[in-house]
Protein backbone atom coordinates (compact mmCIF):
# COMPACT_ATOMS: atom_id res chain seq x y z
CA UNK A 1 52.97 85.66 204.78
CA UNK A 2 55.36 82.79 204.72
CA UNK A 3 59.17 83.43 203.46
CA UNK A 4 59.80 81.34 200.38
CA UNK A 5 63.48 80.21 200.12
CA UNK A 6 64.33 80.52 196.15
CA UNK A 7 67.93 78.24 195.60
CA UNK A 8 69.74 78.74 193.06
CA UNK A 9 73.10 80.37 192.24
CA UNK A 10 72.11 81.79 188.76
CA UNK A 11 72.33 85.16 188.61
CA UNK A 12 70.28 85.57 186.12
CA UNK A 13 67.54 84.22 187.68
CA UNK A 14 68.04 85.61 190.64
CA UNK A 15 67.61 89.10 188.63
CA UNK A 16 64.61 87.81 187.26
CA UNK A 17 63.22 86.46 190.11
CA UNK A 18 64.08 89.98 191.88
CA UNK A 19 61.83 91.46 189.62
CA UNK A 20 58.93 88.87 188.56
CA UNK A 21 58.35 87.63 192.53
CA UNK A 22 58.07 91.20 193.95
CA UNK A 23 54.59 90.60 195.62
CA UNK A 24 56.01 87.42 197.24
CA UNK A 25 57.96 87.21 200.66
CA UNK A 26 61.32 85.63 199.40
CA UNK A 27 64.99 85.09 200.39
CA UNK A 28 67.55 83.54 198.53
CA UNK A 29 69.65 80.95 199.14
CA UNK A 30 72.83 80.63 196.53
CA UNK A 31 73.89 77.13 196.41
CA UNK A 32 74.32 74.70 193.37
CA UNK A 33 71.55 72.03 193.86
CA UNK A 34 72.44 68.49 192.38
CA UNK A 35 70.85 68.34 188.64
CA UNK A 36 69.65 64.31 187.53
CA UNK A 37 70.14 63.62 184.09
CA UNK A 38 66.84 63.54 182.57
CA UNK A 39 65.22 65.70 179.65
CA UNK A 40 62.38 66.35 181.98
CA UNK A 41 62.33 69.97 183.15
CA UNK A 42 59.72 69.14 185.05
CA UNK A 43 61.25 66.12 186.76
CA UNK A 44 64.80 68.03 186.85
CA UNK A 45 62.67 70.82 188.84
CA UNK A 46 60.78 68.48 191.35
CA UNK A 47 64.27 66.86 192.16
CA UNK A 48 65.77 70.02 192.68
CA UNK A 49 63.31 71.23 194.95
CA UNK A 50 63.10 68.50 196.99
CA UNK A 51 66.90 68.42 197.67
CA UNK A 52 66.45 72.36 198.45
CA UNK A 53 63.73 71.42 200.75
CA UNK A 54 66.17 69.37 202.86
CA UNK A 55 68.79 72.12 202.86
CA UNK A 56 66.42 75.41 203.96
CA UNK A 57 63.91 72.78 205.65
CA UNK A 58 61.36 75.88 204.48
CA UNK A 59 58.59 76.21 201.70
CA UNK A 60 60.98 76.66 198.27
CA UNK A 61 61.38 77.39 195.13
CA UNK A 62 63.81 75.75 191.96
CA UNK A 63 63.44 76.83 188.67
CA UNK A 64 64.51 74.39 185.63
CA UNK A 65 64.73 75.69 181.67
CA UNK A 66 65.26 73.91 178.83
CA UNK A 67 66.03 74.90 174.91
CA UNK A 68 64.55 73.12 172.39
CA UNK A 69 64.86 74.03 168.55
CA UNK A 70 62.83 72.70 166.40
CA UNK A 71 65.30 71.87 163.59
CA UNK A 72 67.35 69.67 165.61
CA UNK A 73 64.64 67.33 166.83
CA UNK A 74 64.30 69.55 170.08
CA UNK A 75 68.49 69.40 170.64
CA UNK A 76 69.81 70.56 173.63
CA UNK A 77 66.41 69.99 175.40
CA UNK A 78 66.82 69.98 179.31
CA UNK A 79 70.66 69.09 178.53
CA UNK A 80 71.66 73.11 178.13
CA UNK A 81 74.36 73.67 180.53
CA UNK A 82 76.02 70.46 179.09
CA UNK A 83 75.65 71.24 175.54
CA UNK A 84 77.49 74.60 176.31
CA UNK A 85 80.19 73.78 178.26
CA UNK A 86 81.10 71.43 175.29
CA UNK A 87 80.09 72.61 171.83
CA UNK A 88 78.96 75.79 173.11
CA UNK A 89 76.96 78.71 170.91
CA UNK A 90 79.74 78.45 168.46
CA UNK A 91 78.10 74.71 167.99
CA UNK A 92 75.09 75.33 168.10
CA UNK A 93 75.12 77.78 165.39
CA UNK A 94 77.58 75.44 163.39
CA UNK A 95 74.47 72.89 163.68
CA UNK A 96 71.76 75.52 162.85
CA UNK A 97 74.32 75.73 158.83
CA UNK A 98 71.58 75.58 156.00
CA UNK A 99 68.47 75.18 158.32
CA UNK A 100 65.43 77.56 157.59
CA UNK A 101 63.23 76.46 160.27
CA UNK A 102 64.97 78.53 162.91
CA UNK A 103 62.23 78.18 165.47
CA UNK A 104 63.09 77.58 169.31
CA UNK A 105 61.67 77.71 172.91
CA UNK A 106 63.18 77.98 176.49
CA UNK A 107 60.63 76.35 178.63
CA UNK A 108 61.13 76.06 182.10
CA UNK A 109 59.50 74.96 185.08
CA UNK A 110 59.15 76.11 188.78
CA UNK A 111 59.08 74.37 191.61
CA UNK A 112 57.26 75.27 194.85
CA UNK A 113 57.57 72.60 198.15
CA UNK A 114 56.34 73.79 201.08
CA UNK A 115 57.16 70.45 202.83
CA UNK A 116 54.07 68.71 202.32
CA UNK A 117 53.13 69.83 198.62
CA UNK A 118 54.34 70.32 195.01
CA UNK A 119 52.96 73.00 192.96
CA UNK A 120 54.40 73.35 189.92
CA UNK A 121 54.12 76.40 187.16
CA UNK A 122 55.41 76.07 183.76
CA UNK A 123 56.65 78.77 181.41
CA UNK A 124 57.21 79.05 177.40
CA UNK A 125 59.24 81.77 175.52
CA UNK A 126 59.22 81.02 171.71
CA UNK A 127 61.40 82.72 169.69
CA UNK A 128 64.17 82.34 166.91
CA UNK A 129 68.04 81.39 166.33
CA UNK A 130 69.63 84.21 165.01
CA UNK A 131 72.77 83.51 162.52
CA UNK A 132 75.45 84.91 164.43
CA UNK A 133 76.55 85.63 167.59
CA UNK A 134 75.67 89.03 168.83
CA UNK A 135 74.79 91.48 171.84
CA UNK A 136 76.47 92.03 175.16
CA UNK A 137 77.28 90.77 178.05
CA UNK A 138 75.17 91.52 181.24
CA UNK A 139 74.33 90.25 184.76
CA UNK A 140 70.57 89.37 184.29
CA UNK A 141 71.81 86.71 181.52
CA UNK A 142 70.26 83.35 182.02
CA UNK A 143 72.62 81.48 179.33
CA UNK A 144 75.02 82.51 176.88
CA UNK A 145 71.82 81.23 174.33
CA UNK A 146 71.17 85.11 175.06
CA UNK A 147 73.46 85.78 172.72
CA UNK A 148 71.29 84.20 169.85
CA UNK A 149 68.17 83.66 170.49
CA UNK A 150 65.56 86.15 169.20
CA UNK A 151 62.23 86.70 171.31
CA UNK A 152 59.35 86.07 168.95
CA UNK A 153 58.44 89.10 167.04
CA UNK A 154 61.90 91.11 167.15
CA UNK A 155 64.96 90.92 165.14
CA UNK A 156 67.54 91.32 168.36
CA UNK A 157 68.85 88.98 170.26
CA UNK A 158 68.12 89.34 173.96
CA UNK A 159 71.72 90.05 174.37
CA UNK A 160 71.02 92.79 171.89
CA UNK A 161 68.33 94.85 173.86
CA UNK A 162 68.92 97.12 176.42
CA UNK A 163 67.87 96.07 179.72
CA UNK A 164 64.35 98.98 178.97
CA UNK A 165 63.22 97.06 175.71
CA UNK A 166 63.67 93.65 178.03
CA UNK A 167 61.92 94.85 180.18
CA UNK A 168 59.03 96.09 177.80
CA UNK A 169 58.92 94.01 175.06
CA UNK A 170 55.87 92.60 174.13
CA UNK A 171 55.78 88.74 175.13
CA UNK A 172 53.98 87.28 172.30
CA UNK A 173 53.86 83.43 172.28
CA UNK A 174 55.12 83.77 176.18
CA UNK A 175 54.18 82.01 179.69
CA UNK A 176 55.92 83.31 182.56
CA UNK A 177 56.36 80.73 185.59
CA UNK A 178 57.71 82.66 187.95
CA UNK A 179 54.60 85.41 187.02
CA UNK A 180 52.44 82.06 187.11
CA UNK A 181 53.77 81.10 190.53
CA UNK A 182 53.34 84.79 192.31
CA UNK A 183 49.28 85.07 191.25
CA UNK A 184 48.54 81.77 192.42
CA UNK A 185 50.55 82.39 195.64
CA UNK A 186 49.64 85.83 195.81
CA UNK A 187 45.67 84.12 195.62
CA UNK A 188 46.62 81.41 197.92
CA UNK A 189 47.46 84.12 200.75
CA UNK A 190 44.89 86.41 200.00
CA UNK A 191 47.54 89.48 199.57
């Protein structure tokens, strides 16, 4: 089997993709790709793996998420990274004063290029804003939105759990793409 080149230098999703693309034959390469300002995860994902393509010059992988909530007409969107490095959680939750529709999503989107194609697998993880800040730090963090967003059907953060009830929480209202991408490549090899 092929090795697939995954580029990113999250560490988070490098921990995730660690454990979700066991089955596939994968390196990765830590680099920052270029990002286009867009609202598109999935044209923010096909960008990125294009440029990776032209770096590893091998099939590869970018993953793209986005956060919408649902009480602030879909606010921060695919514009996450920006909308923390200036108004942060802190804002967020200052935003999220007086609103009872606390509903949110990450969706994201991953990329595969093998050089000739685009596959593309997309993932949805509903789930609630909490009203405060809590949990702890930890390496398999995505985002600091860890710290208060609530999976769907639990009261904890994700920066609440312990890494076991992560692990094993039931993923109600949940696609995986990275899961997505591993049984149709795991299919597409005939592993």
């Amino acid at each position: 089997m092929e090795e697939v080149i995954f580029v990113t230098h999250n560490k988070g999703k490098i921990a995730s993709a660690k454990k979700q693309l066991e089955e596939v034959n994968f390196k990765i390469y830590e680099y920052e790709l270029e990002e286009p300002r867009s609202d598109d995860i999935q044209y923010i994902s096909k960008y990125k793996v294009m440029e990776a393509y032209k770096i590893v010059q091998k099939p590869c992988l970018s993953l793209d998420c986005g956060f919408w909530i649902d009480a602030l007409q879909g606010f921060p969107k695919a514009f996450v990274n920006f909308s923390l490095e200036t108004i942060g959680i802190e804002g967020i939750l200052k935003l999220m004063e007086g609103k009872e529709n606390r509903a949110c999503r990450f969706t994201e989107c991953l990329s595969y290029y093998d050089g000739k194609e685009l596959y593309q697998f997309m993932g949805e993880h509903e789930g609630t804003i909490a009203k405060q800040i809590v949990g702890n730090d930890t390496e398999k963090k995505w985002s600091d939105l860890w710290y208060i967003y609530q999976p769907y059907g639990y009261s904890k953060t994700l920066a609440e759990m312990t890494e076991e009830e992560r692990a094993n929480r039931k993923r109600y209202k949940s696609v995986d793409s990275m899961k997505e991408f591993a049984k149709w490549y795991k299919n597409q090899n005939k592993i």
